[in-house]
PDB file of N, CA and C in Angstrom:
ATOM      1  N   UNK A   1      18.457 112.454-146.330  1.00  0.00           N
ATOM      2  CA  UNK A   1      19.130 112.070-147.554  1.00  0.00           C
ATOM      3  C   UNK A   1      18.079 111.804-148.634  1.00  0.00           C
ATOM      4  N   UNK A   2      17.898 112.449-150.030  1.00  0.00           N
ATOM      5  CA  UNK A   2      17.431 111.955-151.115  1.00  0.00           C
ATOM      6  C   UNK A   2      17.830 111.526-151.947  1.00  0.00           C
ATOM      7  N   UNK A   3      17.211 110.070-152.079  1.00  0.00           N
ATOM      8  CA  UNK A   3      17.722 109.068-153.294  1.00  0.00           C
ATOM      9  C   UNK A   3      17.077 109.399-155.110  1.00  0.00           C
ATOM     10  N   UNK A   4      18.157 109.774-155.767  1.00  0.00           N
ATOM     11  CA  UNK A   4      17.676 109.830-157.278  1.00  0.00           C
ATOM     12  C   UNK A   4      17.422 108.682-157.953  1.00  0.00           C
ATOM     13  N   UNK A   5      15.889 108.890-158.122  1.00  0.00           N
ATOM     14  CA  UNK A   5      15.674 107.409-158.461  1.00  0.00           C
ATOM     15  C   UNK A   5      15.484 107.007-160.439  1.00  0.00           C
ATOM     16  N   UNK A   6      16.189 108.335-160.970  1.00  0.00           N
ATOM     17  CA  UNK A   6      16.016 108.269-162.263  1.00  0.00           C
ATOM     18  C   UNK A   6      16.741 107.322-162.726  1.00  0.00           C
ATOM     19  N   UNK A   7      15.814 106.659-163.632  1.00  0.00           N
ATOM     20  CA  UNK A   7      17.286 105.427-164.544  1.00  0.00           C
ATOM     21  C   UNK A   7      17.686 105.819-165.521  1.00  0.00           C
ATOM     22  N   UNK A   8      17.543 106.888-166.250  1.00  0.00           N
ATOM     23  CA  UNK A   8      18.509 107.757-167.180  1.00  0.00           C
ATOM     24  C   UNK A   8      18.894 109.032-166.800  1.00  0.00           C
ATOM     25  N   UNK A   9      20.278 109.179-167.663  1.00  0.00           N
ATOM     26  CA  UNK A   9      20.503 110.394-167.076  1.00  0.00           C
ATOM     27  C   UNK A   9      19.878 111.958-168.059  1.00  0.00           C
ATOM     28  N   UNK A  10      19.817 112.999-167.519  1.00  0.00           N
ATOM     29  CA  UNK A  10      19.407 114.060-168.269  1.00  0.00           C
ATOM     30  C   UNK A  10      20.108 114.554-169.155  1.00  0.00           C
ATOM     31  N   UNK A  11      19.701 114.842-170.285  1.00  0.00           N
ATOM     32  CA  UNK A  11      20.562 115.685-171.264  1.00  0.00           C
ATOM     33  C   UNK A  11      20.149 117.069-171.570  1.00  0.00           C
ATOM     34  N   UNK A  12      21.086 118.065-171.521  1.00  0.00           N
ATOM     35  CA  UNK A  12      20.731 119.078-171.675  1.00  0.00           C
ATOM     36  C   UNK A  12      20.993 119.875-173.457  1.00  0.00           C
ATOM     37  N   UNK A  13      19.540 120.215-174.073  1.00  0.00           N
ATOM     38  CA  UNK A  13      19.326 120.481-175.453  1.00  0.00           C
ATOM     39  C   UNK A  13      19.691 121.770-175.281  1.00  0.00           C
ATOM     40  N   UNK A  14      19.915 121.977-176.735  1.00  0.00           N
ATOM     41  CA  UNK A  14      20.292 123.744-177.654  1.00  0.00           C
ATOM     42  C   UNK A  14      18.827 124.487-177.357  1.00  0.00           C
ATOM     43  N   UNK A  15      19.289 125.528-176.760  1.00  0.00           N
ATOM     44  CA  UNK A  15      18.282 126.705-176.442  1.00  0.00           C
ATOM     45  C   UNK A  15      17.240 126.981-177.902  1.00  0.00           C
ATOM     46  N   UNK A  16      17.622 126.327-179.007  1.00  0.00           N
ATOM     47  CA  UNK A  16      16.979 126.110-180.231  1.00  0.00           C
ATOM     48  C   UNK A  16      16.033 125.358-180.250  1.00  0.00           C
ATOM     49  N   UNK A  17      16.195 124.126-179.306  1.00  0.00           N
ATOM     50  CA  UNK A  17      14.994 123.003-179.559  1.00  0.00           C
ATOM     51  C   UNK A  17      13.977 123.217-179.031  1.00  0.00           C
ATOM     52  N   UNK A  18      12.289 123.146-179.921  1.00  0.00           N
ATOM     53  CA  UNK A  18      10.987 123.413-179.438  1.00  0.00           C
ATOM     54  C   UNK A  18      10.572 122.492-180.031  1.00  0.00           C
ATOM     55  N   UNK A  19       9.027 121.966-178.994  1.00  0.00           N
ATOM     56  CA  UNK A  19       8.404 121.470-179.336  1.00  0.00           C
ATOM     57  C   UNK A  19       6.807 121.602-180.318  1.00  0.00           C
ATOM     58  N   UNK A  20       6.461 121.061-181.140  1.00  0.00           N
ATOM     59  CA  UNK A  20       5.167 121.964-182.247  1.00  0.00           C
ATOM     60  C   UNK A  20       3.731 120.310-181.964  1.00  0.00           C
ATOM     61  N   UNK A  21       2.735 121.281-181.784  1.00  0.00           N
ATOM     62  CA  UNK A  21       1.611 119.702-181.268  1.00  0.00           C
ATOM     63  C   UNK A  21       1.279 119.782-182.802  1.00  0.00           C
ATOM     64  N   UNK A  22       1.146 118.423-183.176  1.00  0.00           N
ATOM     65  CA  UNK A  22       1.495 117.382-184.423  1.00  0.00           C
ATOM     66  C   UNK A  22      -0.602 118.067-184.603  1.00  0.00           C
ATOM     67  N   UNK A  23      -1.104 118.252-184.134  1.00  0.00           N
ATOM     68  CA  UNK A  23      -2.569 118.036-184.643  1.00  0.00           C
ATOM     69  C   UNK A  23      -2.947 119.501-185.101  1.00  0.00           C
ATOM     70  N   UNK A  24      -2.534 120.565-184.786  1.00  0.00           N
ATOM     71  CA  UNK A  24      -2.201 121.971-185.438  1.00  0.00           C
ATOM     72  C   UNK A  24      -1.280 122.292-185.938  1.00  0.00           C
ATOM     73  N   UNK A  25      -0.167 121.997-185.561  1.00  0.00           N
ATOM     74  CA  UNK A  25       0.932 122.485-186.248  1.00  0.00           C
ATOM     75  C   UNK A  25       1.502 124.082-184.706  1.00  0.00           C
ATOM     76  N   UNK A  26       0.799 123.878-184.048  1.00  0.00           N
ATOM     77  CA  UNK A  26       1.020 125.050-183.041  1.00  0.00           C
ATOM     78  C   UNK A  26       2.349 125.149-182.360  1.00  0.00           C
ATOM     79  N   UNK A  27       3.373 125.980-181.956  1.00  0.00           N
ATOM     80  CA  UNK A  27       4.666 125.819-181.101  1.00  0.00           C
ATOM     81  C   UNK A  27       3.909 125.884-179.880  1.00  0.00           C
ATOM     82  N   UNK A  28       4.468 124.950-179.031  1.00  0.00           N
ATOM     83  CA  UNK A  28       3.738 124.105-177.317  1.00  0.00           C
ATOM     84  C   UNK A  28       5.036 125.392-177.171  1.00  0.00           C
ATOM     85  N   UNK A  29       6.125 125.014-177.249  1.00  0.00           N
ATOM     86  CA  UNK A  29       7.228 125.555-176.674  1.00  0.00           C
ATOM     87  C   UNK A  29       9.088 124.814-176.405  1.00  0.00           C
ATOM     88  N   UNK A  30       9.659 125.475-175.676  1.00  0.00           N
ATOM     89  CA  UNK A  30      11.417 125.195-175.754  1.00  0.00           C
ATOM     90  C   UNK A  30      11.223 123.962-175.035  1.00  0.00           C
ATOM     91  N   UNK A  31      11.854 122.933-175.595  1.00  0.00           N
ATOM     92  CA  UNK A  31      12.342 121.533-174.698  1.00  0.00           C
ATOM     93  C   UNK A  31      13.925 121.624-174.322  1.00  0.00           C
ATOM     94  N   UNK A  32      14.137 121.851-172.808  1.00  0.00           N
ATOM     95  CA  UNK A  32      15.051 122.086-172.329  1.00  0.00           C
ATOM     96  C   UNK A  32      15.817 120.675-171.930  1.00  0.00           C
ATOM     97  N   UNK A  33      15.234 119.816-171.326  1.00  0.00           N
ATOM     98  CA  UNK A  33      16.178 118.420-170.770  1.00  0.00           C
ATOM     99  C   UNK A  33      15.356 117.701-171.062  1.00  0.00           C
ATOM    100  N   UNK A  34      16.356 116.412-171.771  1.00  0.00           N
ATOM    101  CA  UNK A  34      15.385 115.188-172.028  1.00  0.00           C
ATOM    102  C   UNK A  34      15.903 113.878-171.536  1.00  0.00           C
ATOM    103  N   UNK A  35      15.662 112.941-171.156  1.00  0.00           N
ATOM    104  CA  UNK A  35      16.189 111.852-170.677  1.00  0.00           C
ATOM    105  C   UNK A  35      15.637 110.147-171.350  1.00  0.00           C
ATOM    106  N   UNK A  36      15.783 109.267-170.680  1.00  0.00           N
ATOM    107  CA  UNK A  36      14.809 108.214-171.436  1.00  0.00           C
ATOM    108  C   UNK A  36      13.565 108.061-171.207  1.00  0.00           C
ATOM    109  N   UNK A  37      12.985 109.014-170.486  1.00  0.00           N
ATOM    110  CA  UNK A  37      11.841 108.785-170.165  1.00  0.00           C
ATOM    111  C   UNK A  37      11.101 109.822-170.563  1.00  0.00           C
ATOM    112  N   UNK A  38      11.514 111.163-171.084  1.00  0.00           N
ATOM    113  CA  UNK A  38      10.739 111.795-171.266  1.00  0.00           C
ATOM    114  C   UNK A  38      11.636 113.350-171.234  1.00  0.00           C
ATOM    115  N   UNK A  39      10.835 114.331-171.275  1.00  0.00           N
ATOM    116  CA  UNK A  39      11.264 115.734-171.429  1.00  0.00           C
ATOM    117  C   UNK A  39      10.579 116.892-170.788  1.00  0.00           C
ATOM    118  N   UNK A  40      11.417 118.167-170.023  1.00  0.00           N
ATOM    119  CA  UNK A  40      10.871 119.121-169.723  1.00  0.00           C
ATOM    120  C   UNK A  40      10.768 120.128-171.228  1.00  0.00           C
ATOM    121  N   UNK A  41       9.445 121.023-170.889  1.00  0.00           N
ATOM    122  CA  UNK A  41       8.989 121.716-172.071  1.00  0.00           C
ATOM    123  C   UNK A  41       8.504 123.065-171.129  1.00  0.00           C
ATOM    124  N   UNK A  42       8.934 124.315-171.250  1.00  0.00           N
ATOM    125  CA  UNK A  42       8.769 125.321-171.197  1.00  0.00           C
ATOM    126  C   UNK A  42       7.348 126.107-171.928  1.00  0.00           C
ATOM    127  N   UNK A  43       6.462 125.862-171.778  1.00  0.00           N
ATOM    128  CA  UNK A  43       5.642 126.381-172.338  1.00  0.00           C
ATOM    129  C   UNK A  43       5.645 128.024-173.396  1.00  0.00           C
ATOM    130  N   UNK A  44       5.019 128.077-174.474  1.00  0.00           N
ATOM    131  CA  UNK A  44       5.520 129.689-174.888  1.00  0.00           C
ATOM    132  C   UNK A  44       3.976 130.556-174.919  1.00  0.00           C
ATOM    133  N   UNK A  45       2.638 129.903-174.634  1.00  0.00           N
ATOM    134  CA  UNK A  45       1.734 130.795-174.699  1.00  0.00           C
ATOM    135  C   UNK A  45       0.783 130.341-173.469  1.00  0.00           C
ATOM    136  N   UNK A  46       0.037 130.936-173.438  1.00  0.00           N
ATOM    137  CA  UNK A  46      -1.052 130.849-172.616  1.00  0.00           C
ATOM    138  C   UNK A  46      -1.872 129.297-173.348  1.00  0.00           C
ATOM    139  N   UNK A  47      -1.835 129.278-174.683  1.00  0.00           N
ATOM    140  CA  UNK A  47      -2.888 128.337-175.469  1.00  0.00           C
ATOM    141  C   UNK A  47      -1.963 126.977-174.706  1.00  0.00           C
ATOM    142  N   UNK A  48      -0.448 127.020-175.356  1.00  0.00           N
ATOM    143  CA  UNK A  48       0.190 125.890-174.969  1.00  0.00           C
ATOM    144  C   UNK A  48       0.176 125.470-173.691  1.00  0.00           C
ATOM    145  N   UNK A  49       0.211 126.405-172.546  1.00  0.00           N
ATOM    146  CA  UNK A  49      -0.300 125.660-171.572  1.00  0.00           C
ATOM    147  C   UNK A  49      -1.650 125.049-171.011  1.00  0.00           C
ATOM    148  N   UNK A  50      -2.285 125.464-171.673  1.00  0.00           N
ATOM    149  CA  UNK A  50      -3.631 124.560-171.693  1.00  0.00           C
ATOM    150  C   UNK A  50      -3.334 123.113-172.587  1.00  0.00           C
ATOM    151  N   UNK A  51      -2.827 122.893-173.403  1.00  0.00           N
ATOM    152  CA  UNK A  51      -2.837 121.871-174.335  1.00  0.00           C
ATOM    153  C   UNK A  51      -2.263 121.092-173.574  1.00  0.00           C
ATOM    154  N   UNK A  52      -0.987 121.346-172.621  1.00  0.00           N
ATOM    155  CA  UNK A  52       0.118 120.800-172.103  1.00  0.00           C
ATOM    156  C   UNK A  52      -0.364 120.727-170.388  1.00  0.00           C
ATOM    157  N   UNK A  53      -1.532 120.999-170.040  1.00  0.00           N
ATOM    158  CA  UNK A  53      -2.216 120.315-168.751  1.00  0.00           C
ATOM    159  C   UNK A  53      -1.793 119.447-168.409  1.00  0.00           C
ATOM    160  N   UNK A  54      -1.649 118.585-166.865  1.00  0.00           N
ATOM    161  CA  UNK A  54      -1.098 117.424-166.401  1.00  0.00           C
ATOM    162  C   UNK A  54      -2.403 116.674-167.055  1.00  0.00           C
ATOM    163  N   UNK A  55      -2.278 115.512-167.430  1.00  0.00           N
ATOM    164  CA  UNK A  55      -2.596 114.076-167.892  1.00  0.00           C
ATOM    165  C   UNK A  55      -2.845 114.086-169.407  1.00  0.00           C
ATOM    166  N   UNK A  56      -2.470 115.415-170.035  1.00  0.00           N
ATOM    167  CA  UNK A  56      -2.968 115.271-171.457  1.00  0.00           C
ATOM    168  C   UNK A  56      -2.259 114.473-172.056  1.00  0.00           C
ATOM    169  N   UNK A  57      -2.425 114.163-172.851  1.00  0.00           N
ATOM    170  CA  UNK A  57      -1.849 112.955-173.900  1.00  0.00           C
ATOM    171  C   UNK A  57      -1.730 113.878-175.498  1.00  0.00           C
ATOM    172  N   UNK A  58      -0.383 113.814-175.627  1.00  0.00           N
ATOM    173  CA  UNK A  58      -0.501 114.823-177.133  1.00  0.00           C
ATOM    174  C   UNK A  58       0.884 114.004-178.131  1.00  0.00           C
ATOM    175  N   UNK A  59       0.652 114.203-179.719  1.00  0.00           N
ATOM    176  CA  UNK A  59       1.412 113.478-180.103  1.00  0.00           C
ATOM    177  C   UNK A  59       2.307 114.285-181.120  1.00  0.00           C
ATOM    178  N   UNK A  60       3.824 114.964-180.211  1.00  0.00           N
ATOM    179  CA  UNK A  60       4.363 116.513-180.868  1.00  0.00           C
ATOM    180  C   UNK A  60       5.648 115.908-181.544  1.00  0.00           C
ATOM    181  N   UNK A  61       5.911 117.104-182.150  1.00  0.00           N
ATOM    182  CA  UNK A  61       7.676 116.787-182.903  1.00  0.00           C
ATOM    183  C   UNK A  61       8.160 118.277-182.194  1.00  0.00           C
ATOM    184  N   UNK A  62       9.706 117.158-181.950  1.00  0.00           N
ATOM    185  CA  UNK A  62      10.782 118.604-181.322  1.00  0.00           C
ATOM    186  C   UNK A  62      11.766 118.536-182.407  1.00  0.00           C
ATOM    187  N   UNK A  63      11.610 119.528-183.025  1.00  0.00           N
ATOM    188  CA  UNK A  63      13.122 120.411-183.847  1.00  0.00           C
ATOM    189  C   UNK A  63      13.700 120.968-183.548  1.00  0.00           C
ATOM    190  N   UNK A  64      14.715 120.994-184.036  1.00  0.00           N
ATOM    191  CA  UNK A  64      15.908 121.329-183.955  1.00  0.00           C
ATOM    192  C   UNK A  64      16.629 122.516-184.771  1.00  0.00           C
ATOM    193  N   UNK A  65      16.272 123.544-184.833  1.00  0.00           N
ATOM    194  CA  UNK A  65      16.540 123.901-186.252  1.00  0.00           C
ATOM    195  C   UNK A  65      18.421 123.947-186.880  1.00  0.00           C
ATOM    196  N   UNK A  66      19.197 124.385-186.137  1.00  0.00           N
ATOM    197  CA  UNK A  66      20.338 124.270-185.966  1.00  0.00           C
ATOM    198  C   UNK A  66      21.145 122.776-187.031  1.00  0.00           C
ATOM    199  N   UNK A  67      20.518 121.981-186.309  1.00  0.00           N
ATOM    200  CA  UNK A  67      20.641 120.691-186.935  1.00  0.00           C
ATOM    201  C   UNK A  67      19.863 120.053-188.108  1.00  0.00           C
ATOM    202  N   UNK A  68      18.516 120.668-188.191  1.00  0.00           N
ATOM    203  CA  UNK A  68      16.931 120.462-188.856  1.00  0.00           C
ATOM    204  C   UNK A  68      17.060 119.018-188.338  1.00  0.00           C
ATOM    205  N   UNK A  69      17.575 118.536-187.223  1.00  0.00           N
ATOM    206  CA  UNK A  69      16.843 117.265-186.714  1.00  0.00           C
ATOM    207  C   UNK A  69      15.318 117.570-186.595  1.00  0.00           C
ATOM    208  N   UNK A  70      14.189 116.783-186.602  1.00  0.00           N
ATOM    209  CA  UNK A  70      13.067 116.770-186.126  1.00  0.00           C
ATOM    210  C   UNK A  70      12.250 114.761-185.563  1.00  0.00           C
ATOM    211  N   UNK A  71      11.716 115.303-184.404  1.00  0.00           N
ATOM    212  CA  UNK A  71      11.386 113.456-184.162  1.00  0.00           C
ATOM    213  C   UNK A  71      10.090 113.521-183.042  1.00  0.00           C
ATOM    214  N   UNK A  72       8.970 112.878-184.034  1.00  0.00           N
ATOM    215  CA  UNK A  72       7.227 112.754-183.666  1.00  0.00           C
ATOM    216  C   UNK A  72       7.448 111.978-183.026  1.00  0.00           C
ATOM    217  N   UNK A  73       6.549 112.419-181.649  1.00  0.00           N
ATOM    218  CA  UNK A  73       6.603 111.022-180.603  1.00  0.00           C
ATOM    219  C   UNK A  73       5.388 111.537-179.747  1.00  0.00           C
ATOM    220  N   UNK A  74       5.029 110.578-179.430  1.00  0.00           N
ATOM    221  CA  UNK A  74       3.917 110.535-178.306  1.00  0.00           C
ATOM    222  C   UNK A  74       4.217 110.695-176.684  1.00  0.00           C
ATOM    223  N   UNK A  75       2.939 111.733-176.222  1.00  0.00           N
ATOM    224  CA  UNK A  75       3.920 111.922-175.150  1.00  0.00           C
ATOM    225  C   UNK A  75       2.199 112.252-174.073  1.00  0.00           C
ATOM    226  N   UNK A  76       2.660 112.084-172.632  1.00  0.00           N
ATOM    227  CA  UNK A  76       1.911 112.263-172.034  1.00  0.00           C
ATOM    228  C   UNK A  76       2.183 113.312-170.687  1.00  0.00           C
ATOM    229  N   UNK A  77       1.648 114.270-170.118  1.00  0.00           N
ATOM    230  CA  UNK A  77       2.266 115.018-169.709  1.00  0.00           C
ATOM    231  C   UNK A  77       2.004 115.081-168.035  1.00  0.00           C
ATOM    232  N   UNK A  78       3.346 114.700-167.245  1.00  0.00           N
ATOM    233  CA  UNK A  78       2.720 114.115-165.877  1.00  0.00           C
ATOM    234  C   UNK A  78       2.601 115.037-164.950  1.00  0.00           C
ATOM    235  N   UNK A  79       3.788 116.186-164.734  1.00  0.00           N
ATOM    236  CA  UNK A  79       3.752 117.253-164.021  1.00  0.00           C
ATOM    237  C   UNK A  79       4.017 118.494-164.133  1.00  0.00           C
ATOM    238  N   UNK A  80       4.031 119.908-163.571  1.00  0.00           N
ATOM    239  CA  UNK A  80       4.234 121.046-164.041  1.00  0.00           C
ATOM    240  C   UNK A  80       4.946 121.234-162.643  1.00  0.00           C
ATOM    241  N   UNK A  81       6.712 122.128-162.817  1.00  0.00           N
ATOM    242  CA  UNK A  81       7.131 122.098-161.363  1.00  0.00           C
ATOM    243  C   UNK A  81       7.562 124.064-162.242  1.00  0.00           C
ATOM    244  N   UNK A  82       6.958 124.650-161.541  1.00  0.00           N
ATOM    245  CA  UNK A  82       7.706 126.037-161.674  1.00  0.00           C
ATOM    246  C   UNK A  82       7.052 126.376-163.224  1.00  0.00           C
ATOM    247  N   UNK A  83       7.581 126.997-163.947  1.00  0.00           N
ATOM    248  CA  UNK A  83       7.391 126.979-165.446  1.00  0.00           C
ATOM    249  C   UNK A  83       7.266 125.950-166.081  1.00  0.00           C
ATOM    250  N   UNK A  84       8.016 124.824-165.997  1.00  0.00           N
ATOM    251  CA  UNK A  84       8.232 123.767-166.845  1.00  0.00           C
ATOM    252  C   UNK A  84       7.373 122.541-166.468  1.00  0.00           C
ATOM    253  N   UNK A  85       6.792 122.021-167.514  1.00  0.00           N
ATOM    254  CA  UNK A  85       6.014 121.025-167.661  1.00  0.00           C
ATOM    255  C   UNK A  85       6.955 119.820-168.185  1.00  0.00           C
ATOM    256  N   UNK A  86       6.998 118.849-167.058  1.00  0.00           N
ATOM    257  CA  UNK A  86       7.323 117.337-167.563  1.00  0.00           C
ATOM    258  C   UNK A  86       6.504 116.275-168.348  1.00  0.00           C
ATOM    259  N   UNK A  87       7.018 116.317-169.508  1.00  0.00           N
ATOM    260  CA  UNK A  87       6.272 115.285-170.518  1.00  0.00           C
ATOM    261  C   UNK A  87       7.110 113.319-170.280  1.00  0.00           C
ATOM    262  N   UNK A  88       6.190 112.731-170.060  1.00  0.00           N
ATOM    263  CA  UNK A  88       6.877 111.364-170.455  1.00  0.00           C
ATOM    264  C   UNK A  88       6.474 110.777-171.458  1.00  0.00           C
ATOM    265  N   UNK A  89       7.606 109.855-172.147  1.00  0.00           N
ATOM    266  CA  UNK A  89       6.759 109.122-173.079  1.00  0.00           C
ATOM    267  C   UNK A  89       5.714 108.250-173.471  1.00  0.00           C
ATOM    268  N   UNK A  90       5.001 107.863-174.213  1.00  0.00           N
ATOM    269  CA  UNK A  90       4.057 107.209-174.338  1.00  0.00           C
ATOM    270  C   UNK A  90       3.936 106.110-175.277  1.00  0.00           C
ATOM    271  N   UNK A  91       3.222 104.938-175.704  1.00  0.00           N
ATOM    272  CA  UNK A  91       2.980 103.672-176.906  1.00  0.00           C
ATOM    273  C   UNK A  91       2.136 105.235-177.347  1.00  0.00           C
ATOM    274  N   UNK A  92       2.142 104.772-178.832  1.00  0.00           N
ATOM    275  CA  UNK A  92       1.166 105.456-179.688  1.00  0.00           C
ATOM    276  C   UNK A  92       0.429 105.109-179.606  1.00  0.00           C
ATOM    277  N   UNK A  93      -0.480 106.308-180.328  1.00  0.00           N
ATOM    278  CA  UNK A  93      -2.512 106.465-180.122  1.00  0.00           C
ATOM    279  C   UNK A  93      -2.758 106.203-181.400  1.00  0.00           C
ATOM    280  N   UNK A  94      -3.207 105.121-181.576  1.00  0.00           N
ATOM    281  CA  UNK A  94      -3.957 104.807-183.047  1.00  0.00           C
ATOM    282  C   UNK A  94      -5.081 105.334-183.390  1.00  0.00           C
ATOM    283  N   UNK A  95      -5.491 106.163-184.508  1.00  0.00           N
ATOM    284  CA  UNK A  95      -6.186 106.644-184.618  1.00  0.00           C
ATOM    285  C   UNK A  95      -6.109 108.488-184.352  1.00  0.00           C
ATOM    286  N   UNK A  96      -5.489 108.909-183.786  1.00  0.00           N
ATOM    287  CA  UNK A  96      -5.175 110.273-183.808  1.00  0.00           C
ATOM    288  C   UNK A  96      -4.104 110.839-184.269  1.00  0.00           C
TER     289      UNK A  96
END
C-alpha cells in the first residue's frame, strides 16, 4: 500500500502556461501541475534543462497568456522524474 503524503492537492494548468527564468528573460518551458508546494515544468530546450538541474535555485514567472495572468516566484528545483522537472517553492534571494 502507498500512502500520499502530499498536503495539497494538484492542479492541473492550460497547455498555455510556461515558465520564462526572470534573469534572461529565456522560456525554461510548459508548467503542467502545480500545487502548494510547488510545480512540474516540462523543459523546452536543451539550455533549459541545464538551468533547471536538480538543486538549482532560479527566480521565474509563469504566464499565462490566455488570461495574461503572470506571477515571479522563487523556486528551487528538487527532482526530474521522466521529462518533467519538479520545482518547489522557495523564501526569496536577496540580491539576485
Amino acid at each position: 500500500m502507498t500512502t500520499d503524503r502530499r498536503q495539497f492537492e494538484r492542479l492541473q494548468l492550460s497547455e498555455e502556461a510556461f515558465a520564462v527564468d526572470e534573469k534572461d528573460g529565456s522560456q525554461l518551458g510548459r508548467v503542467a501541475e502545480a500545487g502548494g508546494g510547488g510545480f512540474l515544468i516540462y523543459p523546452a530546450t536543451p539550455d533549459a534543462i541545464k538551468k533547471l538541474s536538480v538543486g538549482n535555485r532560479l527566480r521565474i514567472t509563469v504566464k499565462e497568456p490566455g488570461s495574461q495572468a503572470a506571477s515571479t516566484i522563487d523556486v528551487e528545483v528538487r527532482y526530474r522524474k521522466g521529462e518533467a522537472l519538479g520545482v518547489q517553492f522557495a523564501k526569496s534571494q536577496k540580491g539576485t
